[in-house]
PDB file of N, CA and C in Angstrom:
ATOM      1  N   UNK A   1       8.905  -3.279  -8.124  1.00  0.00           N
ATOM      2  CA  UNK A   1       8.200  -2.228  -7.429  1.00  0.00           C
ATOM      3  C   UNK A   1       9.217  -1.143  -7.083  1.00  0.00           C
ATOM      4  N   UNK A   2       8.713  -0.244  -7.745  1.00  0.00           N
ATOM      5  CA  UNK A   2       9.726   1.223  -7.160  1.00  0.00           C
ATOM      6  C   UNK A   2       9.553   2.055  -5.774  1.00  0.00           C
ATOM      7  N   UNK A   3       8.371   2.179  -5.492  1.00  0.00           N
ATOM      8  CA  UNK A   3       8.270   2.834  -4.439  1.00  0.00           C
ATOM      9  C   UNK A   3       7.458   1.897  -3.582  1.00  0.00           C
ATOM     10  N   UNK A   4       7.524   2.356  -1.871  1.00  0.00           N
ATOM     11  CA  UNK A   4       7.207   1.734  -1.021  1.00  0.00           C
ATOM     12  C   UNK A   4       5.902   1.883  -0.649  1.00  0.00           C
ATOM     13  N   UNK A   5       5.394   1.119   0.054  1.00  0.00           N
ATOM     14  CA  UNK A   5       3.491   0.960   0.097  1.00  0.00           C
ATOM     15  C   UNK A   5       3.366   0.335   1.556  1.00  0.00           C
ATOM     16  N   UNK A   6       2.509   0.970   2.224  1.00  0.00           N
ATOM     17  CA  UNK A   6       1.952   0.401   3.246  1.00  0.00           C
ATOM     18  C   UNK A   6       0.722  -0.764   2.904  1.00  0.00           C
ATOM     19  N   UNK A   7       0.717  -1.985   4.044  1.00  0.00           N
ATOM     20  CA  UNK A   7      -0.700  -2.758   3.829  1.00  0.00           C
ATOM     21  C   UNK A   7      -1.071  -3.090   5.404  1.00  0.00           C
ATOM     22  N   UNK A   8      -2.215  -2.616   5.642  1.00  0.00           N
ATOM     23  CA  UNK A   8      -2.764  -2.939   7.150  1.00  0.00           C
ATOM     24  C   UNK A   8      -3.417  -3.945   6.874  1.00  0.00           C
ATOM     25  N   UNK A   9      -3.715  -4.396   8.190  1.00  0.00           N
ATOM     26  CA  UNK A   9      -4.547  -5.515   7.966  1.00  0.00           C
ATOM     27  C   UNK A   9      -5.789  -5.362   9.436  1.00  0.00           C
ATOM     28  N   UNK A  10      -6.775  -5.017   9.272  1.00  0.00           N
ATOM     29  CA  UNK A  10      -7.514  -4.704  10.244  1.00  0.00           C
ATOM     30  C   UNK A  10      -8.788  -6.112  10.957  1.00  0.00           C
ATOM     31  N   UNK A  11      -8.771  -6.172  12.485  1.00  0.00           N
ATOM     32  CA  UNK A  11      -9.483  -6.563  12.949  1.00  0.00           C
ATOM     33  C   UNK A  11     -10.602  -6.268  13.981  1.00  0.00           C
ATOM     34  N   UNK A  12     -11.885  -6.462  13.721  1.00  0.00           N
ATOM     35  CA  UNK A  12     -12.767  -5.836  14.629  1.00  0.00           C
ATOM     36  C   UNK A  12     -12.947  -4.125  14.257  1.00  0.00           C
ATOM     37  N   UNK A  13     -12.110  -3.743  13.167  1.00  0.00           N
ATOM     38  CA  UNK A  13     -11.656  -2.423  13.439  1.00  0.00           C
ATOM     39  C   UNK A  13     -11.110  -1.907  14.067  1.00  0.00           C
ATOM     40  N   UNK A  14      -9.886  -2.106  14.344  1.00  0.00           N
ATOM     41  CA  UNK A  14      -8.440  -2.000  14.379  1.00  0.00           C
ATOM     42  C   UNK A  14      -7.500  -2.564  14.083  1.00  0.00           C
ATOM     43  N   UNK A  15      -6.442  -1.946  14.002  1.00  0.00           N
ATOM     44  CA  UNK A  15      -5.752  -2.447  13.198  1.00  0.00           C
ATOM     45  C   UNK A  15      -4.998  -3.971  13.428  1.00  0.00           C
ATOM     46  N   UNK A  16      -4.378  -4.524  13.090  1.00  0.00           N
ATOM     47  CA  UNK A  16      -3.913  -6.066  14.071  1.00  0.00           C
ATOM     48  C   UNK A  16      -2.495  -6.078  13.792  1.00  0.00           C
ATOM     49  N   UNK A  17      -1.867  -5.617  12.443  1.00  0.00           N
ATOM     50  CA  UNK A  17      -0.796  -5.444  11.703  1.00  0.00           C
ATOM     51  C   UNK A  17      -0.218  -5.040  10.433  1.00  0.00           C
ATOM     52  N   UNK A  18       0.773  -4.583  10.070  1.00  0.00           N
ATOM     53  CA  UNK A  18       1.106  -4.193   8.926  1.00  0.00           C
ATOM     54  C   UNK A  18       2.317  -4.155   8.169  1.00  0.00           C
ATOM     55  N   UNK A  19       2.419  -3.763   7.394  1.00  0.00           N
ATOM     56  CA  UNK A  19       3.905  -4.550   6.369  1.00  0.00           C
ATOM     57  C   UNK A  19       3.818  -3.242   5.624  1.00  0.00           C
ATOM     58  N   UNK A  20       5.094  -2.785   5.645  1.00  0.00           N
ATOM     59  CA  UNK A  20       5.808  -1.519   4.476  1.00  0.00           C
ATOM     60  C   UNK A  20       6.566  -2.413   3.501  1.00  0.00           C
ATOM     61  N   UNK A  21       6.293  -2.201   2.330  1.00  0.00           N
ATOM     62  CA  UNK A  21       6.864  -2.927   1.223  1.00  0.00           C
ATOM     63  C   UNK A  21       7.620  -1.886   1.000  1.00  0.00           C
ATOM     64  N   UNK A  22       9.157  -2.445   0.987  1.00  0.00           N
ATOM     65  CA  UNK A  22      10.298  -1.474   0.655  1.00  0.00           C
ATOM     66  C   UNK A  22      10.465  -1.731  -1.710  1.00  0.00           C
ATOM     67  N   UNK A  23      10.842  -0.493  -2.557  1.00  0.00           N
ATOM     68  CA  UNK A  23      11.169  -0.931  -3.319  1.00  0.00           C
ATOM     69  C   UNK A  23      12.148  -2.200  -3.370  1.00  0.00           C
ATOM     70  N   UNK A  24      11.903  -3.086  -4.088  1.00  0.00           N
ATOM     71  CA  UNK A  24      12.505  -4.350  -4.620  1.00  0.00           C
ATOM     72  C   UNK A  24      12.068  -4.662  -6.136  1.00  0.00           C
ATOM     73  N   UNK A  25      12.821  -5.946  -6.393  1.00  0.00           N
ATOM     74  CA  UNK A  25      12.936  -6.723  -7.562  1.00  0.00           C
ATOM     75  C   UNK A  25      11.281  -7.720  -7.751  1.00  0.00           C
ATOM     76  N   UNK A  26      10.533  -7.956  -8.372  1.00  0.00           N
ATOM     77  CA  UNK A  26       9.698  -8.692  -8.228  1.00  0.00           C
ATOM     78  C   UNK A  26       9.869  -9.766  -8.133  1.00  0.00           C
ATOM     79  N   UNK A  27      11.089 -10.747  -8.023  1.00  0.00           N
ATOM     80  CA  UNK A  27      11.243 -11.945  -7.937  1.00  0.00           C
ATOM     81  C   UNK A  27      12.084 -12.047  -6.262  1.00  0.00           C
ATOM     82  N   UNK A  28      12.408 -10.994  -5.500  1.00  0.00           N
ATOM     83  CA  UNK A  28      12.688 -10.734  -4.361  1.00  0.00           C
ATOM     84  C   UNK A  28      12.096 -11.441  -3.113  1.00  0.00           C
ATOM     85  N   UNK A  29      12.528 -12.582  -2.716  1.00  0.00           N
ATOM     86  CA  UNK A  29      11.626 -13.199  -1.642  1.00  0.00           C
ATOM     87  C   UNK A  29      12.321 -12.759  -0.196  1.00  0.00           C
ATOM     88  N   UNK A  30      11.672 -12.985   0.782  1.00  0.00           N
ATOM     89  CA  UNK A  30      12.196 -13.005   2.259  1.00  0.00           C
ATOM     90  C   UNK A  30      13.050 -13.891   2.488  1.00  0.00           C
ATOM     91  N   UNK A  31      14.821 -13.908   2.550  1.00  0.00           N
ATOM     92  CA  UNK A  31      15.471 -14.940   2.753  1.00  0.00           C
ATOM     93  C   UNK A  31      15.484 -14.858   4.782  1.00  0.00           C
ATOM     94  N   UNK A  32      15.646 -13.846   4.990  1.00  0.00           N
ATOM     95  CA  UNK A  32      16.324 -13.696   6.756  1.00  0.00           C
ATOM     96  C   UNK A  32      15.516 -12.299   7.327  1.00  0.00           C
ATOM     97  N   UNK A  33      15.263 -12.521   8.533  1.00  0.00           N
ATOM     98  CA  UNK A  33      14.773 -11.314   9.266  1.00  0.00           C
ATOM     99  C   UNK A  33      15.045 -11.162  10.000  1.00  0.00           C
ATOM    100  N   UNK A  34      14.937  -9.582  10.968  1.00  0.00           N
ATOM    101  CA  UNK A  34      16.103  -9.080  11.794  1.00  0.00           C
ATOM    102  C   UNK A  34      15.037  -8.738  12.926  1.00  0.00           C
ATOM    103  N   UNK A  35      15.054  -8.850  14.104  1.00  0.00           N
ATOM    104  CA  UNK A  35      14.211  -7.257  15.083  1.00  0.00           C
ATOM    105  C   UNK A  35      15.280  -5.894  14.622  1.00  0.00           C
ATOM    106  N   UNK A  36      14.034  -5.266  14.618  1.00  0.00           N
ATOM    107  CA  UNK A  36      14.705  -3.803  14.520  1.00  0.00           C
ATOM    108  C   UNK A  36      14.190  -2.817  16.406  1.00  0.00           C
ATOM    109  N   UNK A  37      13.853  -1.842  15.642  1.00  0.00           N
ATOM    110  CA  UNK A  37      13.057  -1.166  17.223  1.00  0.00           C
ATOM    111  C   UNK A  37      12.019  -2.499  17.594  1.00  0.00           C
ATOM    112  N   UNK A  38      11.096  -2.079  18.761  1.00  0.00           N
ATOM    113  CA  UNK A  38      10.626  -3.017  19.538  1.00  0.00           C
ATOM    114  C   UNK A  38       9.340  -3.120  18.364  1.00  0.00           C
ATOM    115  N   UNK A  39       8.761  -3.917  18.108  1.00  0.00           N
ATOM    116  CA  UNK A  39       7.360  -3.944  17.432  1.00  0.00           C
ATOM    117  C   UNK A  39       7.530  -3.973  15.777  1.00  0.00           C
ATOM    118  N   UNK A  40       8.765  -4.173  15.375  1.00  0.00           N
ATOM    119  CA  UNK A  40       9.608  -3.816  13.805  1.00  0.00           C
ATOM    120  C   UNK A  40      10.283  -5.415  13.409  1.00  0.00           C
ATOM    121  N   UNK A  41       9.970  -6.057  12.692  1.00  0.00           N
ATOM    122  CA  UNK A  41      10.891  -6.905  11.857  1.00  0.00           C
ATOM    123  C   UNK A  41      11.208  -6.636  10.399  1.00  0.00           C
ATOM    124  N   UNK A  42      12.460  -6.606  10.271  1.00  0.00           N
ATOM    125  CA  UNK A  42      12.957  -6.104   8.798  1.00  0.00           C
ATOM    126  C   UNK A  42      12.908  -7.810   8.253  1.00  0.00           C
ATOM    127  N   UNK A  43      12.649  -7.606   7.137  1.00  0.00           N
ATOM    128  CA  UNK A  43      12.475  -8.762   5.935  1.00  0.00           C
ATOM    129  C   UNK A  43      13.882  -8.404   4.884  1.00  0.00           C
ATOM    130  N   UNK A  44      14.780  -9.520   4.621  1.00  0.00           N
ATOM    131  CA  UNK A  44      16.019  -9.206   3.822  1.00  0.00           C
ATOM    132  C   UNK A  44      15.515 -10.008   2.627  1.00  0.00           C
ATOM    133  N   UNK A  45      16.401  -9.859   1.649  1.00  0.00           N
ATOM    134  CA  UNK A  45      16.515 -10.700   0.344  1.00  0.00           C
ATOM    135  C   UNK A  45      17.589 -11.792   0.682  1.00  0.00           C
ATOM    136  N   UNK A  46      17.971 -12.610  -0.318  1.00  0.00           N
ATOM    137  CA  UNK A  46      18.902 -13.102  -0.029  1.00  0.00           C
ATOM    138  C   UNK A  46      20.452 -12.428  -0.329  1.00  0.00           C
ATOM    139  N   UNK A  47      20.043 -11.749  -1.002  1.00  0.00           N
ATOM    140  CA  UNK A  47      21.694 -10.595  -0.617  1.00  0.00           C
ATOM    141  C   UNK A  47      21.690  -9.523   0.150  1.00  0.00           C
ATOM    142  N   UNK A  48      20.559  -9.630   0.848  1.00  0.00           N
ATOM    143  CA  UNK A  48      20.665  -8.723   2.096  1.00  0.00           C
ATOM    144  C   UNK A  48      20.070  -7.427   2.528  1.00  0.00           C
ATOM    145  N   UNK A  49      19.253  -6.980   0.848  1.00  0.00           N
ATOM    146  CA  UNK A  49      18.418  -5.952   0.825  1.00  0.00           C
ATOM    147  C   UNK A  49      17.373  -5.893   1.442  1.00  0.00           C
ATOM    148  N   UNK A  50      17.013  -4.988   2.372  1.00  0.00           N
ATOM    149  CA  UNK A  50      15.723  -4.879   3.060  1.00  0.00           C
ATOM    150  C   UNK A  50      14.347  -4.822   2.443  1.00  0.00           C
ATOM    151  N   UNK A  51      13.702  -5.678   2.037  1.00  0.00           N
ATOM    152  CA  UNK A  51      12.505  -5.629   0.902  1.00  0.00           C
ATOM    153  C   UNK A  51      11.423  -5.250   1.962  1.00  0.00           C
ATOM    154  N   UNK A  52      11.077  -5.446   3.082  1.00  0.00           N
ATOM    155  CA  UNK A  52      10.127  -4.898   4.054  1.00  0.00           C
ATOM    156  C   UNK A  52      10.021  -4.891   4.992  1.00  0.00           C
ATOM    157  N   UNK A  53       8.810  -4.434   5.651  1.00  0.00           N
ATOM    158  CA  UNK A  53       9.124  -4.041   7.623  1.00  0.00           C
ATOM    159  C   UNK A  53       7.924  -4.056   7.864  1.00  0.00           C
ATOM    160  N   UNK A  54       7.639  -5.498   8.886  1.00  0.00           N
ATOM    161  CA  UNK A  54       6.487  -6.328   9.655  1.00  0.00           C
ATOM    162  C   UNK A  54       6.584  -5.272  10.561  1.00  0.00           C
ATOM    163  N   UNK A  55       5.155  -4.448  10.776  1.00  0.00           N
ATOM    164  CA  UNK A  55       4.861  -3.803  11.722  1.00  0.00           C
ATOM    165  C   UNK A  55       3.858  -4.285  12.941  1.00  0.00           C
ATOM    166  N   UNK A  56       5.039  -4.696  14.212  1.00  0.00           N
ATOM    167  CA  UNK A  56       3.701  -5.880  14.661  1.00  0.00           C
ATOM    168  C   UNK A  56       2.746  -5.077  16.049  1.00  0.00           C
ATOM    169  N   UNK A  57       3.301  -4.331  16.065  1.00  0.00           N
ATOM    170  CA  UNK A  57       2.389  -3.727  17.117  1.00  0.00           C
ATOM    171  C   UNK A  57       1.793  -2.047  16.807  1.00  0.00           C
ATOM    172  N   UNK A  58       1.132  -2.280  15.942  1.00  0.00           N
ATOM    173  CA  UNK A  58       0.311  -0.360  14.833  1.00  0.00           C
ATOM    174  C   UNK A  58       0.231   0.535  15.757  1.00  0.00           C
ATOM    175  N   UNK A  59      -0.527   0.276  16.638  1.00  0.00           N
ATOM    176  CA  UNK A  59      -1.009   0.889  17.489  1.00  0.00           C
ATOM    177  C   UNK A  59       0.223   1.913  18.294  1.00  0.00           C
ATOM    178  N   UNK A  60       0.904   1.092  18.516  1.00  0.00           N
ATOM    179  CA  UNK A  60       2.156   2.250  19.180  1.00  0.00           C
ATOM    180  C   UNK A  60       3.378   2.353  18.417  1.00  0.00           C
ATOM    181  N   UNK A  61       2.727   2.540  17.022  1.00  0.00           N
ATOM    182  CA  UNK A  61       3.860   2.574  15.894  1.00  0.00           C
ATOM    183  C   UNK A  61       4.222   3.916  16.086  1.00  0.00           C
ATOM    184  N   UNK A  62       5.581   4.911  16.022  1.00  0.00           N
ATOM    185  CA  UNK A  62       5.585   6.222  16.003  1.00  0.00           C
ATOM    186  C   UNK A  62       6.748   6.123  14.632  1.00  0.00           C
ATOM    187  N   UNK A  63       6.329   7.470  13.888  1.00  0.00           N
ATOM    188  CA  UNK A  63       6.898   7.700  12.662  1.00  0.00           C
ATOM    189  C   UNK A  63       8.292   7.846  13.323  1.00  0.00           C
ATOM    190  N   UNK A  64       8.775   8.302  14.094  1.00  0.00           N
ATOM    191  CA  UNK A  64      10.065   8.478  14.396  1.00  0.00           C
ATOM    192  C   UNK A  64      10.870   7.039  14.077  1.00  0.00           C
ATOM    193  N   UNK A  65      10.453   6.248  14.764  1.00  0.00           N
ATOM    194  CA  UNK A  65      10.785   4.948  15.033  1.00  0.00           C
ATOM    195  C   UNK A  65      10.994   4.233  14.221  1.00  0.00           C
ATOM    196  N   UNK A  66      10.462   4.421  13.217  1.00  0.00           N
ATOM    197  CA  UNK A  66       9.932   3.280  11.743  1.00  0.00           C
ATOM    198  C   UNK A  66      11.488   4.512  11.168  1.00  0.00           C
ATOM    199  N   UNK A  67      11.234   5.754  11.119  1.00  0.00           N
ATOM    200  CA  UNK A  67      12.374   6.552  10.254  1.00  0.00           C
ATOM    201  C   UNK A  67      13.687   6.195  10.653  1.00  0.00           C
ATOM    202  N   UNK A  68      13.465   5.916  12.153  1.00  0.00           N
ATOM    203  CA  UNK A  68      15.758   5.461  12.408  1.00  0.00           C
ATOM    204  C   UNK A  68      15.497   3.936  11.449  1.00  0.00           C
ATOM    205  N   UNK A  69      14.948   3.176  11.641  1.00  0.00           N
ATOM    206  CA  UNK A  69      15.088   2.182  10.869  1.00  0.00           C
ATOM    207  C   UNK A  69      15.559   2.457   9.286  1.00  0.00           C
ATOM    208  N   UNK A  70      14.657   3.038   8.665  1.00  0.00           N
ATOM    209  CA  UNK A  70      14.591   3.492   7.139  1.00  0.00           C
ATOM    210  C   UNK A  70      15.950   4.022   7.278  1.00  0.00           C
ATOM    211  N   UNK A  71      16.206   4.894   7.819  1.00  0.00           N
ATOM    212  CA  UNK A  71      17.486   5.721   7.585  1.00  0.00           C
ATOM    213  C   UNK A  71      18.229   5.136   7.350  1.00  0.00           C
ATOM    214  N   UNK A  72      19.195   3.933   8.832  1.00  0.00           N
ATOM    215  CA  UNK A  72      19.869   2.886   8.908  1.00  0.00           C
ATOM    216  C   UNK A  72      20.474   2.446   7.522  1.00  0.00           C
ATOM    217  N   UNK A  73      19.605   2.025   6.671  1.00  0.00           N
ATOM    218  CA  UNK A  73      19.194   1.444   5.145  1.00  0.00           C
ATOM    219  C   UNK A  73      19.417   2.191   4.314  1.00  0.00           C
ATOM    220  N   UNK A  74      19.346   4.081   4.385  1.00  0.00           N
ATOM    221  CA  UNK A  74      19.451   4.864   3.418  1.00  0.00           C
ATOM    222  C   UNK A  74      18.326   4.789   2.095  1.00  0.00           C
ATOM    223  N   UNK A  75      16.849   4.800   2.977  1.00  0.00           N
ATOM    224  CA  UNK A  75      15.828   4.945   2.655  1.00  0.00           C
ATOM    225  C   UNK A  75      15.092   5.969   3.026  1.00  0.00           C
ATOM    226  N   UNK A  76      14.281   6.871   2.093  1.00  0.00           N
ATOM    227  CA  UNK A  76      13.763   7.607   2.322  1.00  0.00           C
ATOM    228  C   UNK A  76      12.463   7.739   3.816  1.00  0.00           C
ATOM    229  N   UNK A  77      12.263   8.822   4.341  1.00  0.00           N
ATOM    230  CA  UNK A  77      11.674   8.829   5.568  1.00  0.00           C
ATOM    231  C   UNK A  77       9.904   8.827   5.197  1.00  0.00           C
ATOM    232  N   UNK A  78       9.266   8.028   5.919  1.00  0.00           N
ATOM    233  CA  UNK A  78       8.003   8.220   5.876  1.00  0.00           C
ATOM    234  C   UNK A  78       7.043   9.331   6.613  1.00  0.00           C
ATOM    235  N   UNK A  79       5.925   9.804   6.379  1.00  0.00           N
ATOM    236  CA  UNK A  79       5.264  10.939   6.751  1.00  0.00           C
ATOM    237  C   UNK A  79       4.338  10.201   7.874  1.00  0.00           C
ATOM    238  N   UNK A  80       3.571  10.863   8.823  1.00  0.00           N
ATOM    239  CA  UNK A  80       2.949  10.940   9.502  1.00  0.00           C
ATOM    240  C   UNK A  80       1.520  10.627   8.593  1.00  0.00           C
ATOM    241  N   UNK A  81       1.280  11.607   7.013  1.00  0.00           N
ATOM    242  CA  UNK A  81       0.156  11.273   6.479  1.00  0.00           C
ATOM    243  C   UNK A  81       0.435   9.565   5.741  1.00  0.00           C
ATOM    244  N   UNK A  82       2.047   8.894   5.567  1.00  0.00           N
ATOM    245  CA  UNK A  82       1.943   7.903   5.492  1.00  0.00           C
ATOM    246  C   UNK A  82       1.434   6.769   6.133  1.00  0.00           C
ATOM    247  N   UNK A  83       1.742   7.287   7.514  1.00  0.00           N
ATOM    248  CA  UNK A  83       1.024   5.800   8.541  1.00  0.00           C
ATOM    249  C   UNK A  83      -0.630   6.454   8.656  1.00  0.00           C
ATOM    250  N   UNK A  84      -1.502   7.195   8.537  1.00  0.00           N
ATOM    251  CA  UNK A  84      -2.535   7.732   8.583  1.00  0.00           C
ATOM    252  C   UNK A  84      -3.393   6.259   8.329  1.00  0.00           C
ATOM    253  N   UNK A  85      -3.137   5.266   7.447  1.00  0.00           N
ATOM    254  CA  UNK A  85      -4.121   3.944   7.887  1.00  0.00           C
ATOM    255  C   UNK A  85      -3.844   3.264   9.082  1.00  0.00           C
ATOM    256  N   UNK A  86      -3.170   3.348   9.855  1.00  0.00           N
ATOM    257  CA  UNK A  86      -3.046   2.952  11.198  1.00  0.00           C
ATOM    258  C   UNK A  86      -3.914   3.695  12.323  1.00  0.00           C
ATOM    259  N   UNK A  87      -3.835   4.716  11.872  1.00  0.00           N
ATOM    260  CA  UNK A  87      -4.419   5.466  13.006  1.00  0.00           C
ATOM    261  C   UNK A  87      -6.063   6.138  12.292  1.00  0.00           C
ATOM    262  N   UNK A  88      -6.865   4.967  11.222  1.00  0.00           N
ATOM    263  CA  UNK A  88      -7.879   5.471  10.492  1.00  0.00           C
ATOM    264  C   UNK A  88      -9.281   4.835  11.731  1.00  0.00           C
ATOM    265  N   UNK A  89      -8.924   3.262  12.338  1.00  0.00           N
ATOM    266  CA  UNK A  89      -9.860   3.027  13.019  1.00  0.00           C
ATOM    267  C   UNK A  89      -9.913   3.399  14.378  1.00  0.00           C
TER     268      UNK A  89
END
């Protein structure tokens, strides 16, 4: 996978949680995970690449927040129209 993808997962209609799939290898599993900001767990490979980011609390997700993370990594920054399924229900 080359580029990164959001997946919500909604309950009742709202949201409950969500996962940014960072580009990776398709055989890339979750070896170790980190807290990042408050409501953020980064997902590593086993050599240490950040393959994704458990978003556990949507609701008071702010693009800022999710971007110091990305940066950190030297990953491109996400848009405001990117998190737009979070803030759809």
């Amino acid at each position: 996978m080359k580029d990164s993808y959001l997946e919500v997962t909604f309950r009742h209609g709202r949201p409950l949680a969500a996962y940014l799939y960072l580009p990776r290898q398709p055989t890339d599993k979750s070896y170790r995970t980190a807290r990042a900001e408050p409501g953020l767990v980064i997902d590593f490979n086993r050599s240490g690449k950040p393959i994704g980011i458990e978003i556990t609390a949507p609701a008071k997700l702010s693009a800022g927040a999710l971007n110091r993370v990305l940066r950190r990594f030297g990953l491109p920054p996400v848009t405001r129209a990117d998190l737009a399924p979070l803030r759809a229900a």
